[in-house]
C-alpha atoms as a PDB file:
ATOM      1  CA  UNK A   1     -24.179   2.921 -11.032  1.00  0.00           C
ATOM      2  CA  UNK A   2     -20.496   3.224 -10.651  1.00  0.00           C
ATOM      3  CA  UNK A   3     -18.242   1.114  -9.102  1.00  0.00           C
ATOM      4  CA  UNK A   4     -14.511   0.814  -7.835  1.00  0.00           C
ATOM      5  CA  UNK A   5     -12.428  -1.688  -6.908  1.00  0.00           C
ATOM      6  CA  UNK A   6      -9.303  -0.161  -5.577  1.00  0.00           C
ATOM      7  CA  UNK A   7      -6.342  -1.610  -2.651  1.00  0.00           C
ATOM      8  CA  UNK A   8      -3.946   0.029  -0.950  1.00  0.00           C
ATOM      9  CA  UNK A   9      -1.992  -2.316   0.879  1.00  0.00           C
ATOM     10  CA  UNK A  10       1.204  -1.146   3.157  1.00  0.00           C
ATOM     11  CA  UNK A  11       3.009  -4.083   4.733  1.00  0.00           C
ATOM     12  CA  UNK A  12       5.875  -6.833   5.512  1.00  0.00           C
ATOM     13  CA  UNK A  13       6.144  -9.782   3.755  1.00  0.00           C
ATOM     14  CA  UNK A  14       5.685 -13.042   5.157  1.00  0.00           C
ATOM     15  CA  UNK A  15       7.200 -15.311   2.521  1.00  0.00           C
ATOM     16  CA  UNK A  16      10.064 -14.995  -0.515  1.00  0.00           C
ATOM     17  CA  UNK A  17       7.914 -14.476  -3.496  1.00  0.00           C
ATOM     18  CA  UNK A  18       7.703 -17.166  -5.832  1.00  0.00           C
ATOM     19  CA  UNK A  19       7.949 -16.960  -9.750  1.00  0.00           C
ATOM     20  CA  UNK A  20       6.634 -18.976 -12.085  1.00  0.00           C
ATOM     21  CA  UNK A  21       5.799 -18.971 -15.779  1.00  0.00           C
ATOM     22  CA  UNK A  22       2.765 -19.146 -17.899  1.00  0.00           C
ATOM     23  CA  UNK A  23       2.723 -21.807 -21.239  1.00  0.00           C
ATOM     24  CA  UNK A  24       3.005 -18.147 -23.269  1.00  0.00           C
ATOM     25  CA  UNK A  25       5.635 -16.969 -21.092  1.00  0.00           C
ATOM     26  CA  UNK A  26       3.725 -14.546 -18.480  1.00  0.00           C
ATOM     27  CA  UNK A  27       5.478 -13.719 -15.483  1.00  0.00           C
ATOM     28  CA  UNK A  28       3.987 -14.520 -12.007  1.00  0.00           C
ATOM     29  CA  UNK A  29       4.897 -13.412  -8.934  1.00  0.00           C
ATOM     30  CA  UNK A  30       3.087 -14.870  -5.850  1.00  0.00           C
ATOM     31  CA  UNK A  31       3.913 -13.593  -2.218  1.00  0.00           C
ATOM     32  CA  UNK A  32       1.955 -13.189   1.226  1.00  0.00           C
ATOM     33  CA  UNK A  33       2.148  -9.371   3.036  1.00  0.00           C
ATOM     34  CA  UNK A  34       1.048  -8.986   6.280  1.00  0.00           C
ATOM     35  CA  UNK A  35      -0.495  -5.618   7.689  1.00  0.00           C
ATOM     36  CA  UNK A  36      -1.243  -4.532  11.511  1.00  0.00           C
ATOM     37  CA  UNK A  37      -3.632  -2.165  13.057  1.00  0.00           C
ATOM     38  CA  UNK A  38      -3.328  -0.558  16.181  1.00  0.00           C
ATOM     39  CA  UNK A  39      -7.170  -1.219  18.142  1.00  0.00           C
ATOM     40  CA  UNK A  40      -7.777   0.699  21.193  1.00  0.00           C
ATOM     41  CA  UNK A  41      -9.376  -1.890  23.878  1.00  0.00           C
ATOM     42  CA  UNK A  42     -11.775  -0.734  26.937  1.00  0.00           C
ATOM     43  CA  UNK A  43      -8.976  -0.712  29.141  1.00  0.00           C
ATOM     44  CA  UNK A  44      -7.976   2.038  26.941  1.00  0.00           C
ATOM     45  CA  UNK A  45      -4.561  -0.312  26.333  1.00  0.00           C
ATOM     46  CA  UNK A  46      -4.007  -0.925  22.272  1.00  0.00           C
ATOM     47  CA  UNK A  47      -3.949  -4.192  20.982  1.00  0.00           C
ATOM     48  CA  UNK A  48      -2.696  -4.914  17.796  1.00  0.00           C
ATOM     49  CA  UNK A  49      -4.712  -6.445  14.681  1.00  0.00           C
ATOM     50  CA  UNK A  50      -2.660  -8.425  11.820  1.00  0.00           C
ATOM     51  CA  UNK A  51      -4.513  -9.236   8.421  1.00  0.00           C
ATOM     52  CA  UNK A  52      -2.640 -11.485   5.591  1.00  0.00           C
ATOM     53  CA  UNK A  53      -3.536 -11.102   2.217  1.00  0.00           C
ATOM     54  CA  UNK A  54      -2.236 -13.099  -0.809  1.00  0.00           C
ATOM     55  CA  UNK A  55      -1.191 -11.072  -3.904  1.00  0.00           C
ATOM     56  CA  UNK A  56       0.284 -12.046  -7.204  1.00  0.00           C
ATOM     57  CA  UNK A  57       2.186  -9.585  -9.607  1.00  0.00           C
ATOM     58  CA  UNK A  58       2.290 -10.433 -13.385  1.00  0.00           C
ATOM     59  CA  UNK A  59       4.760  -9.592 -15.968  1.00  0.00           C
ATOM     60  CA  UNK A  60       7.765  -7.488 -16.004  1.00  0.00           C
ATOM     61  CA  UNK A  61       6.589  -5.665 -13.021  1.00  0.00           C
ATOM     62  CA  UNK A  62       6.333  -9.595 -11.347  1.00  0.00           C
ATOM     63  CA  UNK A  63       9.985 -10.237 -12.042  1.00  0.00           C
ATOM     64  CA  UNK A  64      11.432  -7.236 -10.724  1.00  0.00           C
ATOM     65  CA  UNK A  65       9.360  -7.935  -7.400  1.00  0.00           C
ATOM     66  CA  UNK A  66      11.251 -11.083  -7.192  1.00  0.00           C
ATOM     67  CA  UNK A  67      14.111  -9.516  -7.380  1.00  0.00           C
ATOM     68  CA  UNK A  68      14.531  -7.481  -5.079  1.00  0.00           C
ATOM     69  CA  UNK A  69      11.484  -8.476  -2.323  1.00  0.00           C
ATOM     70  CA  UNK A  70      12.409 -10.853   0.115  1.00  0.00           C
ATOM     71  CA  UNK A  71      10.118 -11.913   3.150  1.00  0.00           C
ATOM     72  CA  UNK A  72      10.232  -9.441   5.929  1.00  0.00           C
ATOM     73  CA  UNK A  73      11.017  -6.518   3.933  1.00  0.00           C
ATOM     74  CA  UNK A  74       8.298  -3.912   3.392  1.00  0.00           C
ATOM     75  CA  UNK A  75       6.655  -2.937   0.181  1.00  0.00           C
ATOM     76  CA  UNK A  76       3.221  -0.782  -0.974  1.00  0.00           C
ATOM     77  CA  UNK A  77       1.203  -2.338  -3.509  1.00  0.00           C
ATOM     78  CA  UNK A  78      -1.326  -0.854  -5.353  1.00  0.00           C
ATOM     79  CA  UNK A  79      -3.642  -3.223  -6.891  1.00  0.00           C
ATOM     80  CA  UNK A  80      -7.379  -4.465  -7.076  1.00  0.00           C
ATOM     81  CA  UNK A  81      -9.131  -7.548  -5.721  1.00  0.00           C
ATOM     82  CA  UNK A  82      -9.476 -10.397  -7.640  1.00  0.00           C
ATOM     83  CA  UNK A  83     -11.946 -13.228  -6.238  1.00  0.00           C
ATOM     84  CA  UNK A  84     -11.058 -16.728  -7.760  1.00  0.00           C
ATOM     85  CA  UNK A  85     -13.238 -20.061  -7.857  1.00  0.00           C
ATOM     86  CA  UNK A  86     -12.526 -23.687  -8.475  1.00  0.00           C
ATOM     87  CA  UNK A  87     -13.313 -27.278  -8.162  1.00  0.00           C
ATOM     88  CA  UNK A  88     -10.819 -29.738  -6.098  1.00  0.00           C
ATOM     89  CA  UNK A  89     -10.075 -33.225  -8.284  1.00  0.00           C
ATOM     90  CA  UNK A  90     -12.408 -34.361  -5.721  1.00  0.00           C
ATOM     91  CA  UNK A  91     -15.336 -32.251  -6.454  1.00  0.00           C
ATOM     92  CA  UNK A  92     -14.797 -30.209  -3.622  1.00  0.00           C
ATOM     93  CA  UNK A  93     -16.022 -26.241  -4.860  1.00  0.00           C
ATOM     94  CA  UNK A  94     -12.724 -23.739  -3.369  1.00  0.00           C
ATOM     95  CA  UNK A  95     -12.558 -19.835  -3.165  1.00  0.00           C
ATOM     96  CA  UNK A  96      -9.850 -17.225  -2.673  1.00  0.00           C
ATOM     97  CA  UNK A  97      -9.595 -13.902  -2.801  1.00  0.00           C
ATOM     98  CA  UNK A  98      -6.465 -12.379  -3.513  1.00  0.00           C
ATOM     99  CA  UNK A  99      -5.049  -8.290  -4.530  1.00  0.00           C
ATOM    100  CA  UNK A 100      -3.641  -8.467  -8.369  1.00  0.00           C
ATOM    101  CA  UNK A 101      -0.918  -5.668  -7.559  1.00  0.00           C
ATOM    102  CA  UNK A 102      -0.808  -3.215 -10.890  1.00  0.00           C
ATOM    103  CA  UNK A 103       2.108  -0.783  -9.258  1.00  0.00           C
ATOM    104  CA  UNK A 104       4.489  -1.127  -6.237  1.00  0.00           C
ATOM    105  CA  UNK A 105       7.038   0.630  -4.092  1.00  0.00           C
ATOM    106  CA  UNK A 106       9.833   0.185  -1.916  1.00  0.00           C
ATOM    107  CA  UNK A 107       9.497   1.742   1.284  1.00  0.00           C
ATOM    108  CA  UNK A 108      11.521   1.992   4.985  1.00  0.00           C
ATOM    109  CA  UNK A 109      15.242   3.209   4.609  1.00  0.00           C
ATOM    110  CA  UNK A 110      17.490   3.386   1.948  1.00  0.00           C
ATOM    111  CA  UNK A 111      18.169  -0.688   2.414  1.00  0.00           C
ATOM    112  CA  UNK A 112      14.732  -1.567   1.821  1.00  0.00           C
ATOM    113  CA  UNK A 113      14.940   1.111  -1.197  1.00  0.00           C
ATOM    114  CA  UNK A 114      12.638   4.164  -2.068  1.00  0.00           C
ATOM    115  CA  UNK A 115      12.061   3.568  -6.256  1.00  0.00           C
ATOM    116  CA  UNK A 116       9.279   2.956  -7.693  1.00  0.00           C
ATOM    117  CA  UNK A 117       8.356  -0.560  -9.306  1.00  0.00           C
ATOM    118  CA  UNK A 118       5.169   0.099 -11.495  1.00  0.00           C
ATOM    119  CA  UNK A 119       4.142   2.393 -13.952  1.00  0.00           C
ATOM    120  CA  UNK A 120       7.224   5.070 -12.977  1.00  0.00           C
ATOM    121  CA  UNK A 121       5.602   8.179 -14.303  1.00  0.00           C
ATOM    122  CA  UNK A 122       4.378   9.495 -10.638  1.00  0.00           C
ATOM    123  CA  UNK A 123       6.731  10.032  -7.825  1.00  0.00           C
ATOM    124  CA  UNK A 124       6.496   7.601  -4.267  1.00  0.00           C
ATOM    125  CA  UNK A 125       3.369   7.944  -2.599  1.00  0.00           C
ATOM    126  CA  UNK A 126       3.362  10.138   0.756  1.00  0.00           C
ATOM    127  CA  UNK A 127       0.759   7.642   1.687  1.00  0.00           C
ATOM    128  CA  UNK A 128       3.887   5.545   2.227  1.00  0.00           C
ATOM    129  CA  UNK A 129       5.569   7.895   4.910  1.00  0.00           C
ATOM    130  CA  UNK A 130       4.698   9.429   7.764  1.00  0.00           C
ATOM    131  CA  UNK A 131       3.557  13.085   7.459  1.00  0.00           C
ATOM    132  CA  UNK A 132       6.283  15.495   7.527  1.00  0.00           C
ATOM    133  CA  UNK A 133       8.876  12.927   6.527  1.00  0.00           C
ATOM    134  CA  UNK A 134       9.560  12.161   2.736  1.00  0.00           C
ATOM    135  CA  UNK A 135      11.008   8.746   1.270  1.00  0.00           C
ATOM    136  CA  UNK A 136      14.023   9.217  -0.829  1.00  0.00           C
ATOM    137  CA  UNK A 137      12.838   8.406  -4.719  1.00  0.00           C
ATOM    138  CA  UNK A 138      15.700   5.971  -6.565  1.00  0.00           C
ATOM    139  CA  UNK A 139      13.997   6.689 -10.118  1.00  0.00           C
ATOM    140  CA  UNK A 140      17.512   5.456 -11.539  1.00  0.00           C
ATOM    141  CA  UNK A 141      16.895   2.226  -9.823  1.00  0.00           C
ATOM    142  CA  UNK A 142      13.351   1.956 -10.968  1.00  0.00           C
ATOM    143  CA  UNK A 143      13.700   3.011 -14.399  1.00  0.00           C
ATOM    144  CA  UNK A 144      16.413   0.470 -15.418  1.00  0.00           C
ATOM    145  CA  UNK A 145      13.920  -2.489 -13.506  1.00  0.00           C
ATOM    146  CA  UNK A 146      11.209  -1.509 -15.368  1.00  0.00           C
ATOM    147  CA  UNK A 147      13.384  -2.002 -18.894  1.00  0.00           C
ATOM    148  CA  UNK A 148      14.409  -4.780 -17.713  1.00  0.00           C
ATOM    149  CA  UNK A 149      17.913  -3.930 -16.628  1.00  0.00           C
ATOM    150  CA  UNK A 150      20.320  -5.932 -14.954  1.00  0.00           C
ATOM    151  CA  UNK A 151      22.293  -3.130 -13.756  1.00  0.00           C
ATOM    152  CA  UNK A 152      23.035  -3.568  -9.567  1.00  0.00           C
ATOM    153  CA  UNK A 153      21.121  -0.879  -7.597  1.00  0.00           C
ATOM    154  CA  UNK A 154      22.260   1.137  -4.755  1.00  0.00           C
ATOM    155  CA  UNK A 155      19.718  -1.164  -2.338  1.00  0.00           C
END
């Protein structure tokens, strides 16, 4: 049988992301997003529904996140679920689970940007807009992050 594991996560974050390096030199980005959901109620009144979800970004891809992310500002990841276990010093057994982003975008206005952060090769997700309305594309911007650039973008 088949299987998927798949996320799609559009939201603000709710902390700076934090980067930190691996023994070998690995890249990893760490940041909260926060999402909301509009839920009618009997009174017919909507109420709205917030979910936080941790998510970590490794590599390259992790470093230009850090860059230019900052909490509050929206992003779209792309990623998969990744469910961690451990054991406390004091032999108490912990769980998490967390998205491992693989691609993400800037989204919102030209301040909060429009390029693309991950693999570059497809254009910005409508998935990110609203119908109708299309999201400027800075593949300049994107293209010298992914190489690693330090060239100042327009955002």
């Amino acid at each position: 049988m088949a299987s998927l594991n798949k996320v799609l996560l559009l939201g603000n974050l709710t902390r700076d992301p934090e980067l930190r390096y691996t023994a070998s030199g690995t890249a990893i980005c760490e940041f909260g997003l926060a999402t909301n959901r509009r839920i009618p109620t009997a009174s017919g009144e909507a109420r709205e529904e917030t979910c936080f979800v941790d998510v970590v970004v490794y590599g390259k891809r992790g470093e230009a996140f850090q860059k230019y992310f900052t909490k509050g500002k929206p992003a779209f990841i792309e990623g998969r679920l990744e469910f961690r276990q451990w054991e406390t010093p004091e032999g108490q057994k912990r769980n998490k689970l967390r998205v491992v982003a693989e691609d993400w975008q800037f989204v919102g206005p030209a301040g909060g940007g429009g390029g693309r952060g991950g693999a570059g090769s497809k254009a910005a997700a409508p998935a990110a807009s609203r119908a109708g309305e299309e999201q400027p594309v800075e593949e300049d911007a994107a293209r010298s992050i992914e190489e690693g650039g330090e060239e100042d973008t327009p955002f």
